[in-house]
N, C-alpha and C. Protein backbone atom coordinates (compact mmCIF):
# COMPACT_ATOMS: atom_id res chain seq x y z
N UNK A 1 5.39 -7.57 -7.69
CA UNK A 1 4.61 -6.52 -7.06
C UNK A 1 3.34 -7.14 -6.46
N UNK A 2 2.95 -6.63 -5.39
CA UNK A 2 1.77 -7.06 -4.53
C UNK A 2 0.62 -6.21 -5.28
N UNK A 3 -0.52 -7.32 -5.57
CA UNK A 3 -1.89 -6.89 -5.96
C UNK A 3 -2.88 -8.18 -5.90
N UNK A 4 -4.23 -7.77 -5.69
CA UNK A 4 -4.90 -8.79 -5.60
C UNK A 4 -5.19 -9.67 -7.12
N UNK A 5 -5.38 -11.24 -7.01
CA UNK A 5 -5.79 -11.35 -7.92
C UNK A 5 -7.36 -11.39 -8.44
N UNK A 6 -8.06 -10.92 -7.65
CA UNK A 6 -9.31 -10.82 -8.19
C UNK A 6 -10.35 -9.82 -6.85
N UNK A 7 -10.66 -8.49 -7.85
CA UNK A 7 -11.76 -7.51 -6.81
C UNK A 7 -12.85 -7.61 -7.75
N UNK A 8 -14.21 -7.13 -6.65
CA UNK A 8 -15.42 -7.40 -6.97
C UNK A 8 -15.46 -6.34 -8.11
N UNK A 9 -15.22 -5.13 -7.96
CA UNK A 9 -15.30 -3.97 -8.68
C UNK A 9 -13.80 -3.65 -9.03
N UNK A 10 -13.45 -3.00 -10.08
CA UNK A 10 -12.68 -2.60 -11.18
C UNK A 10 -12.08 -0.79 -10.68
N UNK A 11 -12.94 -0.08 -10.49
CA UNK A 11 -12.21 0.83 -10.00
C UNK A 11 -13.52 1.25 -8.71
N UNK A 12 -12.51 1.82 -7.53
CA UNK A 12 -13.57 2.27 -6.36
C UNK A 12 -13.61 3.72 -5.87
N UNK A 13 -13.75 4.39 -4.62
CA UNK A 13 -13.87 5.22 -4.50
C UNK A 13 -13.13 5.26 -3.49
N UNK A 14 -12.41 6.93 -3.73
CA UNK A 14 -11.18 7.31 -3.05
C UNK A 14 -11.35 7.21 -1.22
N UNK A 15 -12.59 7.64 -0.66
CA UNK A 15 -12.81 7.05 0.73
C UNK A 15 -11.83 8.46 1.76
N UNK A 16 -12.23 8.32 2.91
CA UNK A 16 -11.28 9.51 3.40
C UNK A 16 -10.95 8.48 4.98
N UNK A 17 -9.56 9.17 5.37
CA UNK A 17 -8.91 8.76 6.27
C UNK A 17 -9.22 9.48 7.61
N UNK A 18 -10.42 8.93 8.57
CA UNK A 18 -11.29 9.44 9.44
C UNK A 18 -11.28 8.74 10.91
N UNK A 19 -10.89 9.46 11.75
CA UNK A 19 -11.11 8.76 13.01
C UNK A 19 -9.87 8.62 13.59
N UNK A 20 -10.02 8.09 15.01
CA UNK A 20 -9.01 8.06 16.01
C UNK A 20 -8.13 6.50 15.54
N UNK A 21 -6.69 7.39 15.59
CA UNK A 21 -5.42 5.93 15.20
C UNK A 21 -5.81 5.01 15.76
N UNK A 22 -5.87 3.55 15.72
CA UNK A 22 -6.07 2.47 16.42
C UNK A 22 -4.20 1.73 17.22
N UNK A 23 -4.28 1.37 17.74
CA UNK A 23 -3.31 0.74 18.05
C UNK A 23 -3.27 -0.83 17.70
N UNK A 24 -4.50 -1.47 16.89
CA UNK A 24 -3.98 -2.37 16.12
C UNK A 24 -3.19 -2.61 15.03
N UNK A 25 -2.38 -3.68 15.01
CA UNK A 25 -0.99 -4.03 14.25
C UNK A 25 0.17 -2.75 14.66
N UNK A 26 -0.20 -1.80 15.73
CA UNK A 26 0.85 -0.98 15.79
C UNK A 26 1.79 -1.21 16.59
N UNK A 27 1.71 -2.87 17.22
CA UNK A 27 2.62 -3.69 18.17
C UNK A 27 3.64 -4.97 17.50
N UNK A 28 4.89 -5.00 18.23
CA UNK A 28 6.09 -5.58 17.57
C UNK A 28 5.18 -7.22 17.92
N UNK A 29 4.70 -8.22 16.96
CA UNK A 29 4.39 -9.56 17.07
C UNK A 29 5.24 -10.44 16.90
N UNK A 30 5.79 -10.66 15.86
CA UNK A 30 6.43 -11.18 15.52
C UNK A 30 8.33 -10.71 15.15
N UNK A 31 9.26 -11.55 15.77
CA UNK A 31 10.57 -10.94 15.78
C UNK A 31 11.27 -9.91 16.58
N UNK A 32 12.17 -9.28 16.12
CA UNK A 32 12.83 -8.70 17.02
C UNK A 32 13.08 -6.87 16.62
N UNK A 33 12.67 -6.77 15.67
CA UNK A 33 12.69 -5.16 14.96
C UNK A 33 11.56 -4.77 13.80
N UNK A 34 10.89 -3.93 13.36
CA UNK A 34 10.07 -3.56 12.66
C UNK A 34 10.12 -2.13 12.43
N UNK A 35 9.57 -1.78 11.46
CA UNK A 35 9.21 -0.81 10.55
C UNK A 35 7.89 -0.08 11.25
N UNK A 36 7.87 1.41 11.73
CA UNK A 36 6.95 1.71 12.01
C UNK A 36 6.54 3.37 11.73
N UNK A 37 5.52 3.42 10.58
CA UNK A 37 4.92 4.71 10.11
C UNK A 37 5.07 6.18 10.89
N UNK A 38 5.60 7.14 10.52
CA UNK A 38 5.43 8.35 11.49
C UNK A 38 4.14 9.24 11.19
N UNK A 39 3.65 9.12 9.60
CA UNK A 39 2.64 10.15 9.33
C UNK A 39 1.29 8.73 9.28
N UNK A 40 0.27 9.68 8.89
CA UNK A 40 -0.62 8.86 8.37
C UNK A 40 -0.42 9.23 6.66
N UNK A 41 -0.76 7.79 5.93
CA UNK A 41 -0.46 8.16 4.51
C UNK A 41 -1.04 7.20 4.05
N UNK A 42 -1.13 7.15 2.60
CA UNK A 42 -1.34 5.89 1.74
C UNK A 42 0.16 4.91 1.22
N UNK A 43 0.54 3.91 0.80
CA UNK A 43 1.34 3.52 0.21
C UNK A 43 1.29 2.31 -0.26
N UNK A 44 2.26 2.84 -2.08
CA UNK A 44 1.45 2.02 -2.97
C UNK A 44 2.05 1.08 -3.14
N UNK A 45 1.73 -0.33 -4.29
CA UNK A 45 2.23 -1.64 -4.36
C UNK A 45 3.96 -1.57 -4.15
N UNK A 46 4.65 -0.13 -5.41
CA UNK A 46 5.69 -0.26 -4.95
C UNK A 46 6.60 0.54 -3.85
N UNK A 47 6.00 0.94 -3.27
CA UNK A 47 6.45 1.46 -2.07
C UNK A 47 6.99 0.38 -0.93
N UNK A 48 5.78 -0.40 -0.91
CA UNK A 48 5.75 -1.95 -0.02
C UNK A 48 7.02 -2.42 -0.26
N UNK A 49 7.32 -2.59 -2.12
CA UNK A 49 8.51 -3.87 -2.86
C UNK A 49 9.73 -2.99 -2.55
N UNK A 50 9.96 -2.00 -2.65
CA UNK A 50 11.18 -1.20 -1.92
C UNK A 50 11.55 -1.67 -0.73
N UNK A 51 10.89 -1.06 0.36
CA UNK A 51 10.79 -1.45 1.54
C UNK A 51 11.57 -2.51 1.98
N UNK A 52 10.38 -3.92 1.16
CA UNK A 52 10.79 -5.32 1.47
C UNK A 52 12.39 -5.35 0.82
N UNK A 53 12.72 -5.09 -0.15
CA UNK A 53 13.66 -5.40 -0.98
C UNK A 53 15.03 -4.68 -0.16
N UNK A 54 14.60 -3.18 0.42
CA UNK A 54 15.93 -2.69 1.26
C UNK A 54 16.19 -3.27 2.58
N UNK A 55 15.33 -3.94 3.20
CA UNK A 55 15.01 -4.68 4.70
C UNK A 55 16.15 -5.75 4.23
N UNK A 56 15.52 -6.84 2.99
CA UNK A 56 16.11 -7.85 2.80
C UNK A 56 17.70 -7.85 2.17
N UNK A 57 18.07 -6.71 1.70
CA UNK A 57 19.29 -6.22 1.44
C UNK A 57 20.42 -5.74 2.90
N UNK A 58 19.11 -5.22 3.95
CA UNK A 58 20.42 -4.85 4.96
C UNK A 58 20.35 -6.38 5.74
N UNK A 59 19.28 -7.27 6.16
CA UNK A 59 19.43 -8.26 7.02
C UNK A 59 20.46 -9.95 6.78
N UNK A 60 20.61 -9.48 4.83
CA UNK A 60 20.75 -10.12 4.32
C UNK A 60 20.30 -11.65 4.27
N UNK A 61 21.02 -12.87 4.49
CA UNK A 61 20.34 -14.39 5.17
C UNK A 61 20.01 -14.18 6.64
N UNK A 62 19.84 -13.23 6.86
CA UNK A 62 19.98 -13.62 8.58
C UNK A 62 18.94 -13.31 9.47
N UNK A 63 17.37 -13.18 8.97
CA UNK A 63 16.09 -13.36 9.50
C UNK A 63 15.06 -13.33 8.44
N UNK A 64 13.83 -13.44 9.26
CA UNK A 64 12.86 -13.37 8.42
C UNK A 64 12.01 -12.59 8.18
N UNK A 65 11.20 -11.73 7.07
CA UNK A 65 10.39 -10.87 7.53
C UNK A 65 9.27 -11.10 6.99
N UNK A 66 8.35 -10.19 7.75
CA UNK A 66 6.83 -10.59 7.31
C UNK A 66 6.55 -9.14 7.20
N UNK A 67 5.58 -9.18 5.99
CA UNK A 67 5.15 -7.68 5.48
C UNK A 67 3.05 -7.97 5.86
N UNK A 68 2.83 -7.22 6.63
CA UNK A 68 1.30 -6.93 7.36
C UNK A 68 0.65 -6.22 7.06
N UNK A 69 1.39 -6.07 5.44
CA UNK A 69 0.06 -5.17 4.71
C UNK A 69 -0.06 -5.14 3.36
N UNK A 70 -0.93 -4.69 2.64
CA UNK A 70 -1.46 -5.75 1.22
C UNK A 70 -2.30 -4.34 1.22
N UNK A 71 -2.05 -4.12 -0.58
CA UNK A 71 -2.23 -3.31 -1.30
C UNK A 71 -3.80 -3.70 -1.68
N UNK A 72 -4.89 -3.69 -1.84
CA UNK A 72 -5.80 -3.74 -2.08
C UNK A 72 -6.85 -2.84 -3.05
N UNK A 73 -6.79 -1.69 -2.79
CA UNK A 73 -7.49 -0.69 -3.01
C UNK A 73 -6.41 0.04 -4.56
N UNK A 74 -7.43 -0.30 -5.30
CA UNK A 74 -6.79 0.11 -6.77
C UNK A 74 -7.11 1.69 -6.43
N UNK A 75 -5.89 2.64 -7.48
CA UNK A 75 -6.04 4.01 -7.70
C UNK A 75 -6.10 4.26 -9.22
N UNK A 76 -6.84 5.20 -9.97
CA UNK A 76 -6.83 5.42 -11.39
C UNK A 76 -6.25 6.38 -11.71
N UNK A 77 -5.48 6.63 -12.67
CA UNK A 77 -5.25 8.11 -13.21
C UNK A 77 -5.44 8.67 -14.85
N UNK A 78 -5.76 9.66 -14.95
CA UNK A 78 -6.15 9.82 -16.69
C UNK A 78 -5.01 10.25 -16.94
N UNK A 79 -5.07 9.79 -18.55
CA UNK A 79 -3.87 10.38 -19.22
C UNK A 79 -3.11 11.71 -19.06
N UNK A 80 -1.76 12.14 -19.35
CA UNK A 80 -1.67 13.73 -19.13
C UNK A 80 -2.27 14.39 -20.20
N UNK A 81 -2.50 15.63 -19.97
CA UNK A 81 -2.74 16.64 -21.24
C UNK A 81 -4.46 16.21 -21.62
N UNK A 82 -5.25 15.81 -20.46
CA UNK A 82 -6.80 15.35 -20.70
C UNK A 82 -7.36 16.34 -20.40
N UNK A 83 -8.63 16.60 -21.20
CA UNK A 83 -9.73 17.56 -20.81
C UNK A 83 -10.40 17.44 -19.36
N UNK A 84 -11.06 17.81 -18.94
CA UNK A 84 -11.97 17.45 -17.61
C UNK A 84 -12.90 16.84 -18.30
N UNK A 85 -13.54 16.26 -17.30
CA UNK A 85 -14.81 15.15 -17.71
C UNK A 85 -14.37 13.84 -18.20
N UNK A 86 -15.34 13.47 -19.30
CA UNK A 86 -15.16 12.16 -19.81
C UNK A 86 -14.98 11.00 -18.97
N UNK A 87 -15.56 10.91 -17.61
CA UNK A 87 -15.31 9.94 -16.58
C UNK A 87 -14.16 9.70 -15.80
N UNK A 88 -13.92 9.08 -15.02
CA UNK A 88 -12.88 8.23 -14.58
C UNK A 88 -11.55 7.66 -15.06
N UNK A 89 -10.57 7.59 -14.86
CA UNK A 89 -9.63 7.31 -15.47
C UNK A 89 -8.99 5.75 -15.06
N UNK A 90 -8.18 5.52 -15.77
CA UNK A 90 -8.19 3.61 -16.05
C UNK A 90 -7.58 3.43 -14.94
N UNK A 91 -7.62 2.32 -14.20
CA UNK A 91 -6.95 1.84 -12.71
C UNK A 91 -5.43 1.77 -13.14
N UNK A 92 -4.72 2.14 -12.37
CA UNK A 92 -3.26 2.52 -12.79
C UNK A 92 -2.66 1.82 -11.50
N UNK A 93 -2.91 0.90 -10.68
CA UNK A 93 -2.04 0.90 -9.22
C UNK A 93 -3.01 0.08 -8.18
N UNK A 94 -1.74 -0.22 -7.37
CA UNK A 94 -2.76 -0.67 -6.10
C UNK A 94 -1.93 0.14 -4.69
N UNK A 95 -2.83 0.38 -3.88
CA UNK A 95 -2.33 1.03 -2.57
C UNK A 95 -3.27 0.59 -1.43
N UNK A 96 -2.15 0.46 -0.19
CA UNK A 96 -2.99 0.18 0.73
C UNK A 96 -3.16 1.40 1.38
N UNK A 97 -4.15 1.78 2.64
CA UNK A 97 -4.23 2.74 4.11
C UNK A 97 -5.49 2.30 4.77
């Protein structure tokens, strides 16, 4: 699974998804076919390892692929059945957007 091995901070803040789409990385660079998003979304470490893992299952030996995006941004979640409060809940994940 894709995660960094070392962030400055431990857990961060959720951040909001603001502004006009860019058309960077939204162009074919490298090869001859790619994978390309219809919504805007988040997606997490294993979302990516799927992905890679069904790509490399249909192409089988017969190209190469490169994945252009990296999970970075840890997400936390509290236990089920928790009260409100009591802070933040333990980093559970990594996701990129």
């Amino acid at each position: 699974m894709l995660s960094p091995k070392k962030v400055k901070y431990r857990k961060r803040q959720k951040g909001r998804m603001t502004g006009k789409a860019m058309f960077k990385g939204g162009t074919l660079e490298f090869g001859d076919f790619g994978l390309q998003a219809t919504e805007c979304g988040k997606m997490t470490a294993q979302q990516i390892e799927a992905g890679r893992i069904a790509i490399t299952r249909h192409v089988k030996r017969g190209g190469k692929i490169w994945i252009r995006v990296f999970p970075d941004k840890p997400f936390t979640k509290k236990p089920a059945e928790t009260r409100m409060g009591k802070g933040k809940g333990a980093p559970e994940g990594w996701w990129w957007w």
